[in-house]
Structures are given as C-alpha cells and as structure tokens.
N, C-alpha and C. Protein backbone atom coordinates (compact mmCIF):
# COMPACT_ATOMS: atom_id res chain seq x y z
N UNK A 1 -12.70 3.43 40.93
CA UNK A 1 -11.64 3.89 41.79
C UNK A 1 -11.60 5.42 41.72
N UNK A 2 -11.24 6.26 42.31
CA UNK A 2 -11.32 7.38 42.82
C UNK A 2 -10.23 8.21 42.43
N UNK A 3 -10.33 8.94 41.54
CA UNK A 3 -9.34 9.79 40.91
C UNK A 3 -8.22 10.38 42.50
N UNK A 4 -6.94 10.86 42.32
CA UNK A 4 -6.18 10.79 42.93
C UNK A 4 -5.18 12.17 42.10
N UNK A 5 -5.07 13.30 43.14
CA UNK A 5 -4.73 14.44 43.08
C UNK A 5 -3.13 14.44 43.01
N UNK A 6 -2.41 14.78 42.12
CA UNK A 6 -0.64 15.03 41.89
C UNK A 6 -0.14 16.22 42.01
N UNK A 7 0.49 16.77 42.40
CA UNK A 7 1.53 18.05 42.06
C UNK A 7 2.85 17.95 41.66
N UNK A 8 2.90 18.87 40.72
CA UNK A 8 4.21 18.22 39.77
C UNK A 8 4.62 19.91 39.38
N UNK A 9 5.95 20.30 39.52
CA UNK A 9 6.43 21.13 38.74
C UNK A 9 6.95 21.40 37.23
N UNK A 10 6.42 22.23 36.41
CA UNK A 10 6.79 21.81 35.43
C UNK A 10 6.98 23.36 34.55
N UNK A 11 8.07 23.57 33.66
CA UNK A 11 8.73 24.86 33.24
C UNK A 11 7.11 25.60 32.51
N UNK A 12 7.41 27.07 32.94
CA UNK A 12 6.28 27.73 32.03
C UNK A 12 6.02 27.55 30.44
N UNK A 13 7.10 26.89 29.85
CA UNK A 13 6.62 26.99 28.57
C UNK A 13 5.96 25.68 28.27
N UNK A 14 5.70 24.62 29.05
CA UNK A 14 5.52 23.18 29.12
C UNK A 14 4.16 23.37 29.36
N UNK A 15 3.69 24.05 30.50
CA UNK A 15 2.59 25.11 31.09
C UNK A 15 1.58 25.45 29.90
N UNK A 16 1.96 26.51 29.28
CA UNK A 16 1.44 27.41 27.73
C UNK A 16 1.30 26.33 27.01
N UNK A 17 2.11 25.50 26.50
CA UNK A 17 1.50 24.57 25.61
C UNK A 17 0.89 23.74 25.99
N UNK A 18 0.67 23.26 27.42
CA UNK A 18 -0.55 22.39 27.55
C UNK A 18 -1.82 23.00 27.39
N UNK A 19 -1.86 24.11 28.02
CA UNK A 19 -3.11 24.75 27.76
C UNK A 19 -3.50 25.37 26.81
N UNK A 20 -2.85 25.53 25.61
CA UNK A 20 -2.74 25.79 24.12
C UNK A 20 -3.21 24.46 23.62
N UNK A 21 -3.12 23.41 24.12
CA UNK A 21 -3.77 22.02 23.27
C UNK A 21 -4.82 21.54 24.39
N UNK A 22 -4.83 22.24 25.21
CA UNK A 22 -6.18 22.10 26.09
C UNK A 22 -7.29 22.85 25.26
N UNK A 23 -7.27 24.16 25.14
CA UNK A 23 -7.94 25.11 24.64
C UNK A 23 -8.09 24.29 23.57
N UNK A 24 -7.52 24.24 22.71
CA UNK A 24 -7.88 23.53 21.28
C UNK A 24 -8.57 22.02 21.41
N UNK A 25 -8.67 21.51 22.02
CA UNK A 25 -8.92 20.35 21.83
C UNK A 25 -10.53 20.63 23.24
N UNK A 26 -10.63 21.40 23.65
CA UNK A 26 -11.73 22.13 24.28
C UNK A 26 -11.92 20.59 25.60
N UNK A 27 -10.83 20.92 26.41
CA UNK A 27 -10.33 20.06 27.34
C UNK A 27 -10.04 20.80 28.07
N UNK A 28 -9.88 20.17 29.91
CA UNK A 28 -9.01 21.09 30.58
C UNK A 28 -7.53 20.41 30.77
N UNK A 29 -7.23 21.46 31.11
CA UNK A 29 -5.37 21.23 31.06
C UNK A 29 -5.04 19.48 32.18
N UNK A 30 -5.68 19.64 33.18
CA UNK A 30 -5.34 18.61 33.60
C UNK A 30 -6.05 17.35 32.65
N UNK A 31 -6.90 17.66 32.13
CA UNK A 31 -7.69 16.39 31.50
C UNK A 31 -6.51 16.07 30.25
N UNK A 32 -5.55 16.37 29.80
CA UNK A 32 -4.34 16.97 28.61
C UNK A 32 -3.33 15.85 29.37
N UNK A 33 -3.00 16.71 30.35
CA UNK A 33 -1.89 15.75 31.25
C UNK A 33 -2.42 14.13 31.57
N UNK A 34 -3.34 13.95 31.96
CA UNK A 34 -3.75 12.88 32.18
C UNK A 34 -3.83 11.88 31.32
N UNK A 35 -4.02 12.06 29.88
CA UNK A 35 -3.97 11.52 28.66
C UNK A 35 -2.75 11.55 28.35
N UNK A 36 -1.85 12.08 28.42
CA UNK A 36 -0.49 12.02 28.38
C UNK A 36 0.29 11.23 29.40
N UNK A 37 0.01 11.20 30.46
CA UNK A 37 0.29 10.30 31.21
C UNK A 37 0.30 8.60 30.54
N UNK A 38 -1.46 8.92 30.71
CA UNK A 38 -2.03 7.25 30.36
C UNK A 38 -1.28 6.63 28.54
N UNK A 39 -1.19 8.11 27.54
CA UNK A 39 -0.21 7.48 26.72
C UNK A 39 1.68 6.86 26.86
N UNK A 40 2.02 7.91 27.51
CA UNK A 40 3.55 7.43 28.30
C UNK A 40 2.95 6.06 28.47
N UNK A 41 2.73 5.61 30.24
CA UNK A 41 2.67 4.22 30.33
C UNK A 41 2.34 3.31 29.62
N UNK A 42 1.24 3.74 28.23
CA UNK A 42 1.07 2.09 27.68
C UNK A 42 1.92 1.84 27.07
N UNK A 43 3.10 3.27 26.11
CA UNK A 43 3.57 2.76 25.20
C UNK A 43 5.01 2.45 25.97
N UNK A 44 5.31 2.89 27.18
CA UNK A 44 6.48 2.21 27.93
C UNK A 44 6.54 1.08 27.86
N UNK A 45 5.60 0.17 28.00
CA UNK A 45 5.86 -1.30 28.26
C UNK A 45 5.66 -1.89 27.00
N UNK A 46 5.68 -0.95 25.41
CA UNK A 46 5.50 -1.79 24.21
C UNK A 46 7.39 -1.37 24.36
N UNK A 47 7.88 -0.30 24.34
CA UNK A 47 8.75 0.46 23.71
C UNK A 47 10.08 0.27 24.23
N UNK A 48 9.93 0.38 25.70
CA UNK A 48 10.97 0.28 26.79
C UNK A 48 11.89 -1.02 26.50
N UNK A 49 11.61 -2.33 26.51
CA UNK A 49 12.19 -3.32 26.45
C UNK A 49 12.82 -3.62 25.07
N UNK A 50 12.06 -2.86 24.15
CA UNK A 50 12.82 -3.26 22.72
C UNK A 50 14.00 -1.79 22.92
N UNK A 51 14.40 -0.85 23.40
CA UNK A 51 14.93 0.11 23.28
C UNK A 51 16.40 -0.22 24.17
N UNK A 52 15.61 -0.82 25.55
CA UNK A 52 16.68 -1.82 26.10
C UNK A 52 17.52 -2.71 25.65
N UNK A 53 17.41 -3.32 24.72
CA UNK A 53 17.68 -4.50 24.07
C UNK A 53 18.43 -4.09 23.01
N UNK A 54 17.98 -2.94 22.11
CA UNK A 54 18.97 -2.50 21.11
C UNK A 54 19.96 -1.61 21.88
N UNK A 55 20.02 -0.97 22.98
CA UNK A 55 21.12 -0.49 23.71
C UNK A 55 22.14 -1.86 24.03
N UNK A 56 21.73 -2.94 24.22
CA UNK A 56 22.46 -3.96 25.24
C UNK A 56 22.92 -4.55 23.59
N UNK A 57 22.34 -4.58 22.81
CA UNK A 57 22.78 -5.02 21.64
C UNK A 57 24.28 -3.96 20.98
N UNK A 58 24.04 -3.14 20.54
CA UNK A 58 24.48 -2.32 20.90
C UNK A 58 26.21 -2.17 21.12
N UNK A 59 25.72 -2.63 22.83
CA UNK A 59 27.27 -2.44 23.46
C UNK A 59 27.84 -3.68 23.45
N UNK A 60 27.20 -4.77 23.20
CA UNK A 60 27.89 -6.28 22.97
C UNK A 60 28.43 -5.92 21.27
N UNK A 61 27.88 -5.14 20.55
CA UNK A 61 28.63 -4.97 19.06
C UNK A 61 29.97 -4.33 19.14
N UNK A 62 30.23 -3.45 19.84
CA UNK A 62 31.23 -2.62 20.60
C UNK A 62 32.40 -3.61 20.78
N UNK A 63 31.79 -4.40 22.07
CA UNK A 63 32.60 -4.86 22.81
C UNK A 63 33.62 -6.19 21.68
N UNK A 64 32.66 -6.13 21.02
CA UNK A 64 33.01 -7.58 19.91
C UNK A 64 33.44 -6.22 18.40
N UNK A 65 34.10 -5.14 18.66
CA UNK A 65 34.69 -4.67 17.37
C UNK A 65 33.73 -4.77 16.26
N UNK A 66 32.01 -4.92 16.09
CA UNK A 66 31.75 -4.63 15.18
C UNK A 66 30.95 -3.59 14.89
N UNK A 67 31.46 -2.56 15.60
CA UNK A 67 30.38 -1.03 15.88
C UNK A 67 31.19 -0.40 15.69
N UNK A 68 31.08 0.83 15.30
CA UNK A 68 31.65 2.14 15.83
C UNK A 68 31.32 2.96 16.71
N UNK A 69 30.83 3.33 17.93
CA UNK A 69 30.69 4.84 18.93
C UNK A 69 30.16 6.06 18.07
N UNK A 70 29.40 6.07 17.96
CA UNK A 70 29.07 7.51 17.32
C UNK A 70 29.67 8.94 18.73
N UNK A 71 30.28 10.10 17.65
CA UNK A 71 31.22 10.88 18.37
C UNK A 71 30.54 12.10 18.26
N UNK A 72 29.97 12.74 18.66
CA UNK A 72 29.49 14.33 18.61
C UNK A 72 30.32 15.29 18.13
N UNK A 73 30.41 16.13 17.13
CA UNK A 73 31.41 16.97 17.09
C UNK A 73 32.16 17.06 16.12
C-alpha cells in the first residue's frame, strides 16, 4: 500500500525534539513521527479500554460513597 502524505501542526519545541531524536537515532524526522504514530495506535487498543474501565470504575465507587474525589490544591 502506498505511503500517504499528512500535515499536521505542531509547537516549535515538539519540532526540535523530534529532530533531536531524529538526528540521534540517524532517522529522518518524519520517519520519528511515523513510529510514533504506529506506537500510539497499538498501545491504544491494549491501554484505552482498561483506562476506560478504571475511570467508569471509578465513578460507580463515588457514586456508591466508597471513594473520595481527589481535590487539587
């Protein structure tokens, strides 16, 4: 399948350090992003649903008085 071109904005310092672990890893910057990409998605679908689940867990502990809210501040 045929690689497929993105444009994405992203802050200058996000920028510098990709190409700071491009350079080092003697990659190009998009070849950096791309691997980062492909790591995001696999570990979304290990990570996502158990993260879901302790949120929903969670707020059923709440709702049933055996949690506390953590409070910032």
């Amino acid at each position: 399948m045929p690689s497929l071109a993105v444009s994405v904005r992203i802050d200058p310092e996000v920028k510098d350090r990709l190409s700071s672990i491009a350079r080092l890893e003697r990659r190009t910057t998009s070849d950096v992003i791309k691997l980062a990409i492909e790591h995001y998605l696999a570990t979304y679908d290990e990570l996502h649903p158990q993260f879901r689940a302790d949120i929903l867990a969670g707020l059923r502990e709440m709702r049933e008085g055996k949690a506390t809210p953590y409070v910032s501040g």
